[in-house]
C-alpha atoms as a PDB file:
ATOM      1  CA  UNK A   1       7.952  13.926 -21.143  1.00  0.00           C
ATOM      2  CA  UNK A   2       7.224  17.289 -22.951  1.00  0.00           C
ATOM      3  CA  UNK A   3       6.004  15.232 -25.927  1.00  0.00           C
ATOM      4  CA  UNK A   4       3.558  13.484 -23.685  1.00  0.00           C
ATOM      5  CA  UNK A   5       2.421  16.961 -22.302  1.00  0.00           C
ATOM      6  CA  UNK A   6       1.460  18.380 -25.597  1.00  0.00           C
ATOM      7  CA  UNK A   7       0.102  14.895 -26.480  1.00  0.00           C
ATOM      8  CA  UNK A   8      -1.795  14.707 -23.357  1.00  0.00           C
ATOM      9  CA  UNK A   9      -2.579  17.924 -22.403  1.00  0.00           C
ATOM     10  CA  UNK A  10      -2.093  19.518 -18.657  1.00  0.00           C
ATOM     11  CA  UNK A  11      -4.434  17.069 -17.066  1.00  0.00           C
ATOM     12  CA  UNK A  12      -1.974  14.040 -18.137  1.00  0.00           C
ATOM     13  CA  UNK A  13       0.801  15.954 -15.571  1.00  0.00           C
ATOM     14  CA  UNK A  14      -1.716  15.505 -12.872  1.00  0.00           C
ATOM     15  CA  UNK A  15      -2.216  11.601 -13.587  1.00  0.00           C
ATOM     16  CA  UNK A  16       1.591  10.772 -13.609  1.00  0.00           C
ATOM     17  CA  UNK A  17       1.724  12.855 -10.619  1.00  0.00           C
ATOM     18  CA  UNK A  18      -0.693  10.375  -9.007  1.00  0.00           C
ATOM     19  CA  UNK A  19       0.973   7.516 -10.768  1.00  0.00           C
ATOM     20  CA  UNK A  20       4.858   9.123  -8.941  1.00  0.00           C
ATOM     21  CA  UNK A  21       2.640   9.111  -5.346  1.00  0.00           C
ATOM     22  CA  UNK A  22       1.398   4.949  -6.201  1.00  0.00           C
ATOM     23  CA  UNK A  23       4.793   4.018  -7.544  1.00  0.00           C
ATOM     24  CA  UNK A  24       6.711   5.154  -4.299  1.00  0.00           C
ATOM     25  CA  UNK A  25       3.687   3.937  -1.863  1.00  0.00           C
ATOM     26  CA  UNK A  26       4.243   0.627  -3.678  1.00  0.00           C
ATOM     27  CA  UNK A  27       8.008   0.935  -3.049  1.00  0.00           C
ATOM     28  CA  UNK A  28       7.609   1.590   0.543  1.00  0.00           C
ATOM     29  CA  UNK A  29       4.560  -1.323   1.371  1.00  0.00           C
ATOM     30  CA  UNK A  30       6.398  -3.955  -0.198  1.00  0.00           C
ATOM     31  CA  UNK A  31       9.778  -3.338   1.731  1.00  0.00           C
ATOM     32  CA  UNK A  32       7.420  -2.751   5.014  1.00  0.00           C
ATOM     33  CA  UNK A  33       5.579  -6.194   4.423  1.00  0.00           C
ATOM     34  CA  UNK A  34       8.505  -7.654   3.388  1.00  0.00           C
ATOM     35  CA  UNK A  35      10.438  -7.434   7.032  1.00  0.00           C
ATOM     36  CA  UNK A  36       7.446  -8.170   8.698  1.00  0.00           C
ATOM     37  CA  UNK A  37       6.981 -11.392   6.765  1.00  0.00           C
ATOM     38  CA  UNK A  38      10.360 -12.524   7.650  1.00  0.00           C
ATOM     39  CA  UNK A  39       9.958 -11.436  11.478  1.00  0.00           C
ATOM     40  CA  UNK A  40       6.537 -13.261  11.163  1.00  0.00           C
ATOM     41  CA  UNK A  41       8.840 -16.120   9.682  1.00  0.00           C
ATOM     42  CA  UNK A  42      11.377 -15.717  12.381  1.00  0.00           C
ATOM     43  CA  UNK A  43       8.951 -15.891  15.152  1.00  0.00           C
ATOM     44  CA  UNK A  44       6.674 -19.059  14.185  1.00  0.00           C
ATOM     45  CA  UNK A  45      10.080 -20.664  14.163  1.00  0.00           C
ATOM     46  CA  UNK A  46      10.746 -19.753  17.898  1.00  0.00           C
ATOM     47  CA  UNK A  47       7.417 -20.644  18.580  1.00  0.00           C
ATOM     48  CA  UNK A  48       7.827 -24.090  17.525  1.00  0.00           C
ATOM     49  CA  UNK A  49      10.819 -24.672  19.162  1.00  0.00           C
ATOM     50  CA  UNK A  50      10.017 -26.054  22.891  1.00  0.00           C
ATOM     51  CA  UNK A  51      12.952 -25.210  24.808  1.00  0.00           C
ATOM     52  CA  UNK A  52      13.519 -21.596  23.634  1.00  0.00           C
ATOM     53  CA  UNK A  53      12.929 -19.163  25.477  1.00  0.00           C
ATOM     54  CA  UNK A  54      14.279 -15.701  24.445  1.00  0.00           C
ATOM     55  CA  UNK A  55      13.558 -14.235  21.271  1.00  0.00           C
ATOM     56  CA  UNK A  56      16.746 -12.414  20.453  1.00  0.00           C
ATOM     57  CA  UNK A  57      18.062 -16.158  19.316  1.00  0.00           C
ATOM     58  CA  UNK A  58      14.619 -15.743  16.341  1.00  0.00           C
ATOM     59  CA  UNK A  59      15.522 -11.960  15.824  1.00  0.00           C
ATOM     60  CA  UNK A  60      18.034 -11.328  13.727  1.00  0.00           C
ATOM     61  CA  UNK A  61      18.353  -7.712  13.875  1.00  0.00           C
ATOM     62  CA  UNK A  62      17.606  -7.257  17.477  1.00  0.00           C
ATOM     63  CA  UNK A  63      15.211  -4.288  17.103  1.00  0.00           C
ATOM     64  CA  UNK A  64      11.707  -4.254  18.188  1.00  0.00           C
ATOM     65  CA  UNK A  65      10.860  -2.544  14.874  1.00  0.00           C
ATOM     66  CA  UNK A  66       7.544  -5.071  13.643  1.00  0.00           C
ATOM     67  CA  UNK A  67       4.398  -6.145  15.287  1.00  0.00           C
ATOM     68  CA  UNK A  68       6.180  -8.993  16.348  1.00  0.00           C
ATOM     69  CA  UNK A  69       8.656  -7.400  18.339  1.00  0.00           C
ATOM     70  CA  UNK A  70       6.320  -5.237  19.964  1.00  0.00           C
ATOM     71  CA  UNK A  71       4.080  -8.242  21.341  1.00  0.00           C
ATOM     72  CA  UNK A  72       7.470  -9.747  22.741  1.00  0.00           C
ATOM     73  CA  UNK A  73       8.032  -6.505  24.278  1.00  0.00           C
ATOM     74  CA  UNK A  74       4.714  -5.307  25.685  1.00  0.00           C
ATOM     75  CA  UNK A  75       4.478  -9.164  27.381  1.00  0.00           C
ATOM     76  CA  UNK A  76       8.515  -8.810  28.883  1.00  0.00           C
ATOM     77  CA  UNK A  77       7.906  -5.773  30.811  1.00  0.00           C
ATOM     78  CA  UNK A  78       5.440  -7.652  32.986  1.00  0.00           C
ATOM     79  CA  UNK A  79       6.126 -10.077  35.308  1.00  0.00           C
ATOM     80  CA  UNK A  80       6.143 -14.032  34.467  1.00  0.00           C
ATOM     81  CA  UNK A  81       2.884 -14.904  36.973  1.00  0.00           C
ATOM     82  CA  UNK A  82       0.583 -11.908  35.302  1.00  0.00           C
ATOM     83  CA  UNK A  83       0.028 -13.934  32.432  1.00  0.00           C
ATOM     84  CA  UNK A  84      -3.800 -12.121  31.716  1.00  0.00           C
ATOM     85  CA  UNK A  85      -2.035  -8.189  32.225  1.00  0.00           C
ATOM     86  CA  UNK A  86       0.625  -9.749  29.763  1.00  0.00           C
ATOM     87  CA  UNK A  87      -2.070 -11.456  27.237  1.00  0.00           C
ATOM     88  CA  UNK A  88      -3.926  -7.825  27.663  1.00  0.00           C
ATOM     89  CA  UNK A  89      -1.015  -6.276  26.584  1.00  0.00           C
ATOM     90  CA  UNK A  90      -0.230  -8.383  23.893  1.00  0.00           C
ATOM     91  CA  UNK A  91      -4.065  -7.670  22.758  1.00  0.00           C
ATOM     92  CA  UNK A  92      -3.392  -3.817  23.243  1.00  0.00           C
ATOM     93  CA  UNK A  93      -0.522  -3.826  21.091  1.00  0.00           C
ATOM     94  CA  UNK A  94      -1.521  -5.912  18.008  1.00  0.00           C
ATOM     95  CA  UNK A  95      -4.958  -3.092  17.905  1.00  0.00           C
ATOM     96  CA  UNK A  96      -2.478  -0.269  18.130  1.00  0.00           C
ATOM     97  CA  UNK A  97      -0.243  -1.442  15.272  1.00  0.00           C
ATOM     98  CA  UNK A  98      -2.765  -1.711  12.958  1.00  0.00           C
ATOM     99  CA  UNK A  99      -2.996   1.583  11.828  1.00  0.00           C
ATOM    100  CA  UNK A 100       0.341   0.973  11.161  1.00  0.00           C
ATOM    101  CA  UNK A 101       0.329  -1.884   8.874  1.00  0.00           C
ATOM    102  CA  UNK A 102      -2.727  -0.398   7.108  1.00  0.00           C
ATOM    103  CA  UNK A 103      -0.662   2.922   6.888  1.00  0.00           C
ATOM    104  CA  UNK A 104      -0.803   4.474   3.549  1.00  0.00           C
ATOM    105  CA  UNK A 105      -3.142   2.484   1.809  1.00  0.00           C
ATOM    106  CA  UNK A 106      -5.268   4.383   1.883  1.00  0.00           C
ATOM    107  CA  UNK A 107      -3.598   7.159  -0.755  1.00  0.00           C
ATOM    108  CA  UNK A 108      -3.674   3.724  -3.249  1.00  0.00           C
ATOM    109  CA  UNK A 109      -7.176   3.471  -2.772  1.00  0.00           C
ATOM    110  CA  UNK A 110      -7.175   7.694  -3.140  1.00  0.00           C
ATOM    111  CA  UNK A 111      -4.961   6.980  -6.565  1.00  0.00           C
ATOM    112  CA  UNK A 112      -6.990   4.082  -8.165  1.00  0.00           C
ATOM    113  CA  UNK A 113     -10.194   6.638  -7.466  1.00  0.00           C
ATOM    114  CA  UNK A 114      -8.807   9.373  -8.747  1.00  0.00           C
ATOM    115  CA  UNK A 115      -7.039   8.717 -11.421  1.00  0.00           C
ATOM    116  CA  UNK A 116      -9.390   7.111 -13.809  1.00  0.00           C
ATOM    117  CA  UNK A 117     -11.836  10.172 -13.283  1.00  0.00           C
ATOM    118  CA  UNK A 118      -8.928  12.395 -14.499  1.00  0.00           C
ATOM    119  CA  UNK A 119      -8.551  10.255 -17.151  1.00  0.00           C
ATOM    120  CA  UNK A 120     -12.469  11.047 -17.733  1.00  0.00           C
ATOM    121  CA  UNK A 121     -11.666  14.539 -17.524  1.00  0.00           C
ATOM    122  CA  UNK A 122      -8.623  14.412 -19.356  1.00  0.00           C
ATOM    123  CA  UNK A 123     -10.985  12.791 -22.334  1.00  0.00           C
ATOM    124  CA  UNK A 124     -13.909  15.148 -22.031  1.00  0.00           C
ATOM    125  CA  UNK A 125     -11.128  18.315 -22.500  1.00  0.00           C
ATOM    126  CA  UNK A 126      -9.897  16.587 -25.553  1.00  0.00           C
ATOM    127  CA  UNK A 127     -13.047  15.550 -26.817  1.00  0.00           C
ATOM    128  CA  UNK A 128     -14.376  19.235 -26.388  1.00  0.00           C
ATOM    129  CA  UNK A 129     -11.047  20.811 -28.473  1.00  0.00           C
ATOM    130  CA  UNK A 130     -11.806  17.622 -30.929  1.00  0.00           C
ATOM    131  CA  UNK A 131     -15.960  19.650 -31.714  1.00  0.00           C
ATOM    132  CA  UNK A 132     -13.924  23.190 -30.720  1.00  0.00           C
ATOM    133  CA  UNK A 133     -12.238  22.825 -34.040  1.00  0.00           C
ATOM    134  CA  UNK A 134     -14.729  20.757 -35.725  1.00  0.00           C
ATOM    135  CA  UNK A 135     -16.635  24.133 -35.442  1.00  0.00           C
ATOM    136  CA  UNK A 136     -14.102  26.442 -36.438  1.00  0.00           C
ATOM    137  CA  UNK A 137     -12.523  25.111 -39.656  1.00  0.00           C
ATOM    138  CA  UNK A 138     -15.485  21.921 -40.565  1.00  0.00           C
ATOM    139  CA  UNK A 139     -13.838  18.112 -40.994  1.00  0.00           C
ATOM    140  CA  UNK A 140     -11.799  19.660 -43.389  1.00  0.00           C
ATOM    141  CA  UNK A 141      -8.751  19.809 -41.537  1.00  0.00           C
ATOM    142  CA  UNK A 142      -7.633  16.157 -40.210  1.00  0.00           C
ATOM    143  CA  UNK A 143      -4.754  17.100 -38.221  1.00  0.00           C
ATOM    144  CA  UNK A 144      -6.609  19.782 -35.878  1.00  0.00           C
ATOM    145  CA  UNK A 145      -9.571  16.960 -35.011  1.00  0.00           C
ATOM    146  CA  UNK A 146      -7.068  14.394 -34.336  1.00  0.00           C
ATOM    147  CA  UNK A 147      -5.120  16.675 -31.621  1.00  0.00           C
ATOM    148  CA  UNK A 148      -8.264  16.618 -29.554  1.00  0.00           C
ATOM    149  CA  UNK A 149      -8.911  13.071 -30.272  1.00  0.00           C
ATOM    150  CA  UNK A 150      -4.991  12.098 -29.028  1.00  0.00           C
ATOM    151  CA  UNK A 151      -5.116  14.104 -26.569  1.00  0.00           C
ATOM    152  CA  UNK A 152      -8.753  12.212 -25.391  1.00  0.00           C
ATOM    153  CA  UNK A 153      -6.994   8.538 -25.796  1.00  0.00           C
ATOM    154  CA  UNK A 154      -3.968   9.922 -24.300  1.00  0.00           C
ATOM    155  CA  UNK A 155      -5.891  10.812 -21.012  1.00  0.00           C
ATOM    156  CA  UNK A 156      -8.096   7.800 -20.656  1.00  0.00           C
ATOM    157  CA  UNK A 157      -4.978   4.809 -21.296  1.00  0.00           C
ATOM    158  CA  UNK A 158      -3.096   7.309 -18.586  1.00  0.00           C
ATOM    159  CA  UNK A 159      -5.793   7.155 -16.177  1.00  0.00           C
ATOM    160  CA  UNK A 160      -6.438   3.309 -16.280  1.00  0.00           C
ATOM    161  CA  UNK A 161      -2.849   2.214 -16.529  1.00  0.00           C
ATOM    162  CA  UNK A 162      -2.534   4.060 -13.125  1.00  0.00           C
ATOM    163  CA  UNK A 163      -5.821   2.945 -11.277  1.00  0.00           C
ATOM    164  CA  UNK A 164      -5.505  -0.998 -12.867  1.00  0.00           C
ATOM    165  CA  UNK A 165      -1.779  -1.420 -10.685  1.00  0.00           C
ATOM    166  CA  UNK A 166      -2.842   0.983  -7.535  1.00  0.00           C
ATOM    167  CA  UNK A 167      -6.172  -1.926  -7.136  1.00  0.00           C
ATOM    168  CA  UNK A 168      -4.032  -4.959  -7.247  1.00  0.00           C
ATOM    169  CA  UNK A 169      -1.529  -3.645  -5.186  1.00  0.00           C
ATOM    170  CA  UNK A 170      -4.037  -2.454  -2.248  1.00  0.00           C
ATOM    171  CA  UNK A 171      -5.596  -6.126  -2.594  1.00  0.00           C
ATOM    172  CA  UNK A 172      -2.586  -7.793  -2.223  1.00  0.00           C
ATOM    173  CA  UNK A 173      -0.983  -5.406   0.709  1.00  0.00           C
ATOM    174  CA  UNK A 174      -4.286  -5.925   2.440  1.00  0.00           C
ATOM    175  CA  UNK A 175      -4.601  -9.506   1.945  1.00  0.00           C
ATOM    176  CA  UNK A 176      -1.199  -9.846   3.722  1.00  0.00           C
ATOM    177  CA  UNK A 177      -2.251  -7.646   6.315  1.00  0.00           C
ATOM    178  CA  UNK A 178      -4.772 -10.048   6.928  1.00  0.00           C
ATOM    179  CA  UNK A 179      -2.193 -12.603   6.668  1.00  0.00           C
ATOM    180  CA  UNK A 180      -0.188 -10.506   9.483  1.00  0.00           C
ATOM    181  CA  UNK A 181      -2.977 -10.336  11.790  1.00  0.00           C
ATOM    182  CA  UNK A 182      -3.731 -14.124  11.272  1.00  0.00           C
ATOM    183  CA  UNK A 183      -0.360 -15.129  12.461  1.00  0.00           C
ATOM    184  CA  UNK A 184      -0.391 -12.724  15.505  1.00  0.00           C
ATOM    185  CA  UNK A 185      -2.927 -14.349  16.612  1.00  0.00           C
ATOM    186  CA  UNK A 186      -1.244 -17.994  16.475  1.00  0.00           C
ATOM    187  CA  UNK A 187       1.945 -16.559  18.074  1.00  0.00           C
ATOM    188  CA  UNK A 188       0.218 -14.365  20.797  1.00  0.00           C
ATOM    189  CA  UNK A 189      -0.337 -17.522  23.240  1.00  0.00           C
ATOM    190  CA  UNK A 190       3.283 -18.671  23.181  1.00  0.00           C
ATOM    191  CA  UNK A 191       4.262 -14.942  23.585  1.00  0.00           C
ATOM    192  CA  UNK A 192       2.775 -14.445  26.393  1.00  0.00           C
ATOM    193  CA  UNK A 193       3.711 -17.669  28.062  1.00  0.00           C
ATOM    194  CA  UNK A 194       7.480 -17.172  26.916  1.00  0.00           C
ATOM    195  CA  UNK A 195       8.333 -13.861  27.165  1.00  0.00           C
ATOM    196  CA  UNK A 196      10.971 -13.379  30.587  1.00  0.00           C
ATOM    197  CA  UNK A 197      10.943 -10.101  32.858  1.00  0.00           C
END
């Protein structure tokens, strides 16, 4: 770590900083997308099977913690003949959760930005102490030029090794929040018309 400080310079400390912030966002979106795959999972199951008709049977842990869930819920609390104030609901609910599923994507998108224009700055610093020194002592001291220059490469592979993995994750996570949204809407109609009071 200290070696990659004096190697990098101060600006590197910023960049793995960013990278610490993508790493655990990554962490915390996959396990997030994860559940609500399997409840996704869980629920097109129920909804092809024609005689059920309560969900706890397709839920195995029996909380109302995804999207899924909450449609199930929001449609239950109404009764069985207000099938538009239940569809309604449904509607309400799916618009309301996703903020949620979108939630912190938006500091990848913040950390693929960022971090390749510290990188940027990272290199101009070290390319400035690379001339800095060119001007003090001439080429005639190697090990002086190639500080700044290390320092330069150092910042530039640290800025693009964070940005490259913070893009394809926010294209994937948002490709299966598409996903998501795509099968609330094929599970939405059975919902509605299943869910008891």
């Amino acid at each position: 770590m200290l070696d990659l400080i004096s190697k990098g310079g101060y600006v590197i400390v910023t960049i793995m900083a960013c990278s610490l912030v993508a790493f655990t966002v990554i962490i915390e979106r996959w396990l997030f997308y994860r559940a609500a795959d399997a409840s996704a999972r869980r629920f097109q199951t129920f909804c092809q099977e024609p005689g059920a008709t309560d969900v706890a049977n397709s839920n195995s842990s029996g909380a109302a913690s995804t999207i899924f869930e909450k449609m199930w819920e929001s449609a239950a609390r109404l009764p069985a003949d207000a099938q538009e104030q239940r569809q309604l609901a449904v509607d309400d609910t799916v618009r309301s959760e996703i903020p949620r599923l979108e939630s912190n994507l938006s500091r990848l998108t913040t950390a693929a930005t960022i971090a390749p224009l510290l990188g940027l700055l990272g290199t101009v610093l070290g390319m400035i102490k690379t001339f800095q020194a060119a001007s003090m002592t001439g080429l005639g001291n190697p090990q002086m030029l190639a500080e700044g220059i290390s320092e330069a490469l150092y910042n530039t592979a640290g800025g693009l090794m964070v940005a490259i993995p913070c893009i394809m994750a926010n294209n994937h996570f948002r490709s299966r929040v598409e996903r998501l949204i795509h099968w609330t809407e094929g599970c939405a109609g059975e919902i509605v018309r299943r869910a008891h009071s």
